[in-house]
Protein backbone atom coordinates (compact mmCIF):
# COMPACT_ATOMS: atom_id res chain seq x y z
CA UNK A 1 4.02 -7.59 14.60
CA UNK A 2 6.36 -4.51 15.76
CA UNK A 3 6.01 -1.70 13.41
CA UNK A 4 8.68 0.94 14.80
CA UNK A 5 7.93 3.54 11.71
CA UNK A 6 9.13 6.74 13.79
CA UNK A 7 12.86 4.70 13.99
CA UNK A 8 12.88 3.89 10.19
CA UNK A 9 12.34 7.92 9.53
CA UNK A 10 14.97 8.62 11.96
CA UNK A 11 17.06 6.35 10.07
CA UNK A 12 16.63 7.31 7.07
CA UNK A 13 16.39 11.22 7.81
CA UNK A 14 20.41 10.67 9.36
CA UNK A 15 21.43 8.11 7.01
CA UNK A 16 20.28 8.70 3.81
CA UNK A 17 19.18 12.36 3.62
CA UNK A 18 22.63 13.94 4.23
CA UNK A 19 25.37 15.35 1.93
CA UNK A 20 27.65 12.33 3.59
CA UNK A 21 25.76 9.77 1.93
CA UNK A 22 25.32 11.90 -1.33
CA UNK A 23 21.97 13.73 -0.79
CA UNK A 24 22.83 16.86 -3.29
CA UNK A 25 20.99 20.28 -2.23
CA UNK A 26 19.24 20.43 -5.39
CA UNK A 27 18.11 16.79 -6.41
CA UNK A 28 14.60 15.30 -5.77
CA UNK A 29 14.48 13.83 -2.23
CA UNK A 30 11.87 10.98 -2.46
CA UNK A 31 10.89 8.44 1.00
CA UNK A 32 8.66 5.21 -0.07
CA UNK A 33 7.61 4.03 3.84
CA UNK A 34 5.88 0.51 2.91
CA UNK A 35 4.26 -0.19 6.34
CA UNK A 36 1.66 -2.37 7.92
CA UNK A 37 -0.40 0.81 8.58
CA UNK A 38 -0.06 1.09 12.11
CA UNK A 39 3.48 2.37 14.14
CA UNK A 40 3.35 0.41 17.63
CA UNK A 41 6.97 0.96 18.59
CA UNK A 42 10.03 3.44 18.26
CA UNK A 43 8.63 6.78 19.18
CA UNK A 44 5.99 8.67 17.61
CA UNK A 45 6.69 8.92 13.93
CA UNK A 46 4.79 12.13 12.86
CA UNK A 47 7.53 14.88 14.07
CA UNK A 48 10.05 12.68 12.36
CA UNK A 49 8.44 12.55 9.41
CA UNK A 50 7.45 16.99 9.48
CA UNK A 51 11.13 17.09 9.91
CA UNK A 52 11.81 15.00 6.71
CA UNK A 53 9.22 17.17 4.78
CA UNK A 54 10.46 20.32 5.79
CA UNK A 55 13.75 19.48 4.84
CA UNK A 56 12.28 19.11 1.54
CA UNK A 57 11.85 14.96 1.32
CA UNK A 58 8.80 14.46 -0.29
CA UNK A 59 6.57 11.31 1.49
CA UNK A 60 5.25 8.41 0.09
CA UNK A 61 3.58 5.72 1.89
CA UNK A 62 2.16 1.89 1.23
CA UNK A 63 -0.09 0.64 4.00
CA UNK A 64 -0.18 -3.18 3.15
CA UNK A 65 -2.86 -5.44 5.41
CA UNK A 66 -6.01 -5.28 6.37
CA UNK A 67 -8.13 -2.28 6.38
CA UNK A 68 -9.30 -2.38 10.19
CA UNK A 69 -5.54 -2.62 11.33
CA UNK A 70 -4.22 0.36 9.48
CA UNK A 71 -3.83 3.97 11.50
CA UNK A 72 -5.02 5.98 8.52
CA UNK A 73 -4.66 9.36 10.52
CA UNK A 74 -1.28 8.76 11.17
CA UNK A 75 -0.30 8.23 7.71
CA UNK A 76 -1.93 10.93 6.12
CA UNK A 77 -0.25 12.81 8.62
CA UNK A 78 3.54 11.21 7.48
CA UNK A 79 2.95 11.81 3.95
CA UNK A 80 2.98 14.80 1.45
CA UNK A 81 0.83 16.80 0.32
CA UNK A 82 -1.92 16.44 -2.05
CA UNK A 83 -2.74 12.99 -0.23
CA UNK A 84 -4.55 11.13 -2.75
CA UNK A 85 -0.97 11.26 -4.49
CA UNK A 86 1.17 9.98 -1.49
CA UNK A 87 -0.64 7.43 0.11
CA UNK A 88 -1.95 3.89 -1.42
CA UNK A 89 -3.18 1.28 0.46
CA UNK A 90 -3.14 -2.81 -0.74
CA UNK A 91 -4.34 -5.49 0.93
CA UNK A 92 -1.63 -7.71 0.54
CA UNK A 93 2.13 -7.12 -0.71
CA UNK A 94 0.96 -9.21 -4.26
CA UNK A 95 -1.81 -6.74 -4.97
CA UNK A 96 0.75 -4.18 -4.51
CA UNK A 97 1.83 -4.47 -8.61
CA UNK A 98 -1.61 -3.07 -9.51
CA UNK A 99 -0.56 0.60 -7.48
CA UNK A 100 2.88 0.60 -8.91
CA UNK A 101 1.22 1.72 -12.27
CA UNK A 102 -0.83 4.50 -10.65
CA UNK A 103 2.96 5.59 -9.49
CA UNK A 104 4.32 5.21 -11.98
CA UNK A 105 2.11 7.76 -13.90
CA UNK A 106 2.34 10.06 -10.49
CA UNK A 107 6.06 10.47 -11.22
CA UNK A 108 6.18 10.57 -14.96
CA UNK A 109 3.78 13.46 -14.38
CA UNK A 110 5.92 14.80 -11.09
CA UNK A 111 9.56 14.41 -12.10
CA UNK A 112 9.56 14.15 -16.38
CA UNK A 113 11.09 11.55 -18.09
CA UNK A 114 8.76 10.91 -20.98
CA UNK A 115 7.78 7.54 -21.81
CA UNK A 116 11.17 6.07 -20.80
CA UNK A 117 10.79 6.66 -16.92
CA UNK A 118 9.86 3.74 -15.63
CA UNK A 119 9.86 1.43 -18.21
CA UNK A 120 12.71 -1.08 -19.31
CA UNK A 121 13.78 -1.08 -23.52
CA UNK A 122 11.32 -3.30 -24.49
CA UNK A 123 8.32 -1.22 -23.31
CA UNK A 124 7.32 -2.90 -19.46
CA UNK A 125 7.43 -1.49 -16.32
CA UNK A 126 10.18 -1.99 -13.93
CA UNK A 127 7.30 -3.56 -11.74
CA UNK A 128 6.22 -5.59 -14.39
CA UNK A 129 8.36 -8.64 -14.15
CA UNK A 130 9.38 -8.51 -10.38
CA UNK A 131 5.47 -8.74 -8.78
């Protein structure tokens, strides 16, 4: 298929990431890319995606698919730093649930919230119930 990932970036750096859509100077500024690993269309996605970080939007991505078909260089070129944090790979978008938990602990650590971030009242994760 036609993975444009530089024109998602773009999209999302103009539409998204800007005090007209509500972007506040001083909130967290999070991007989840969920990709087929490999950006065949749309420009070359790594200058969007420095522009994104050094505007302060911190970079995750999910390369779902086969192993051999993903551009791992490019993607641990999109994301943030430390890698290992901001870039998971599944091999299919149903084994995806089991690296929402590894996440989820990411950004309990990252952004606070206690044992309430990320879980509904009776004790599950978001993710839980939806994969």
């Amino acid at each position: 298929g036609w993975t444009a990932t530089a024109t998602a970036l773009s999209l999302a750096r103009d539409n998204v990431f800007t005090s007209v859509a509500g972007s506040r100077p001083n909130s967290a500024k999070i991007l989840f890319l969920i990709t087929d690993g490999k950006s065949n269309r749309g420009g070359a996605p790594i200058p969007v995606a420095n522009q994104l970080k050094n505007n302060g939007v911190e970079m995750f991505a999910f390369a779902v698919g086969p192993e051999n078909q993903i551009n791992e260089d490019e993607l641990r070129s999109i994301v943030s730093d430390p890698i290992p944090e901001h870039l998971f790979y599944a091999g299919s978008f149903s084994a995806m649930s089991d690296i929402f938990t590894d996440l989820i602990d990411i950004l309990r650590e990252r952004f606070g919230g206690g044992s309430s971030f990320g879980t509904s009242d009776d004790g599950d994760d978001y993710f839980g119930d939806f994969w």
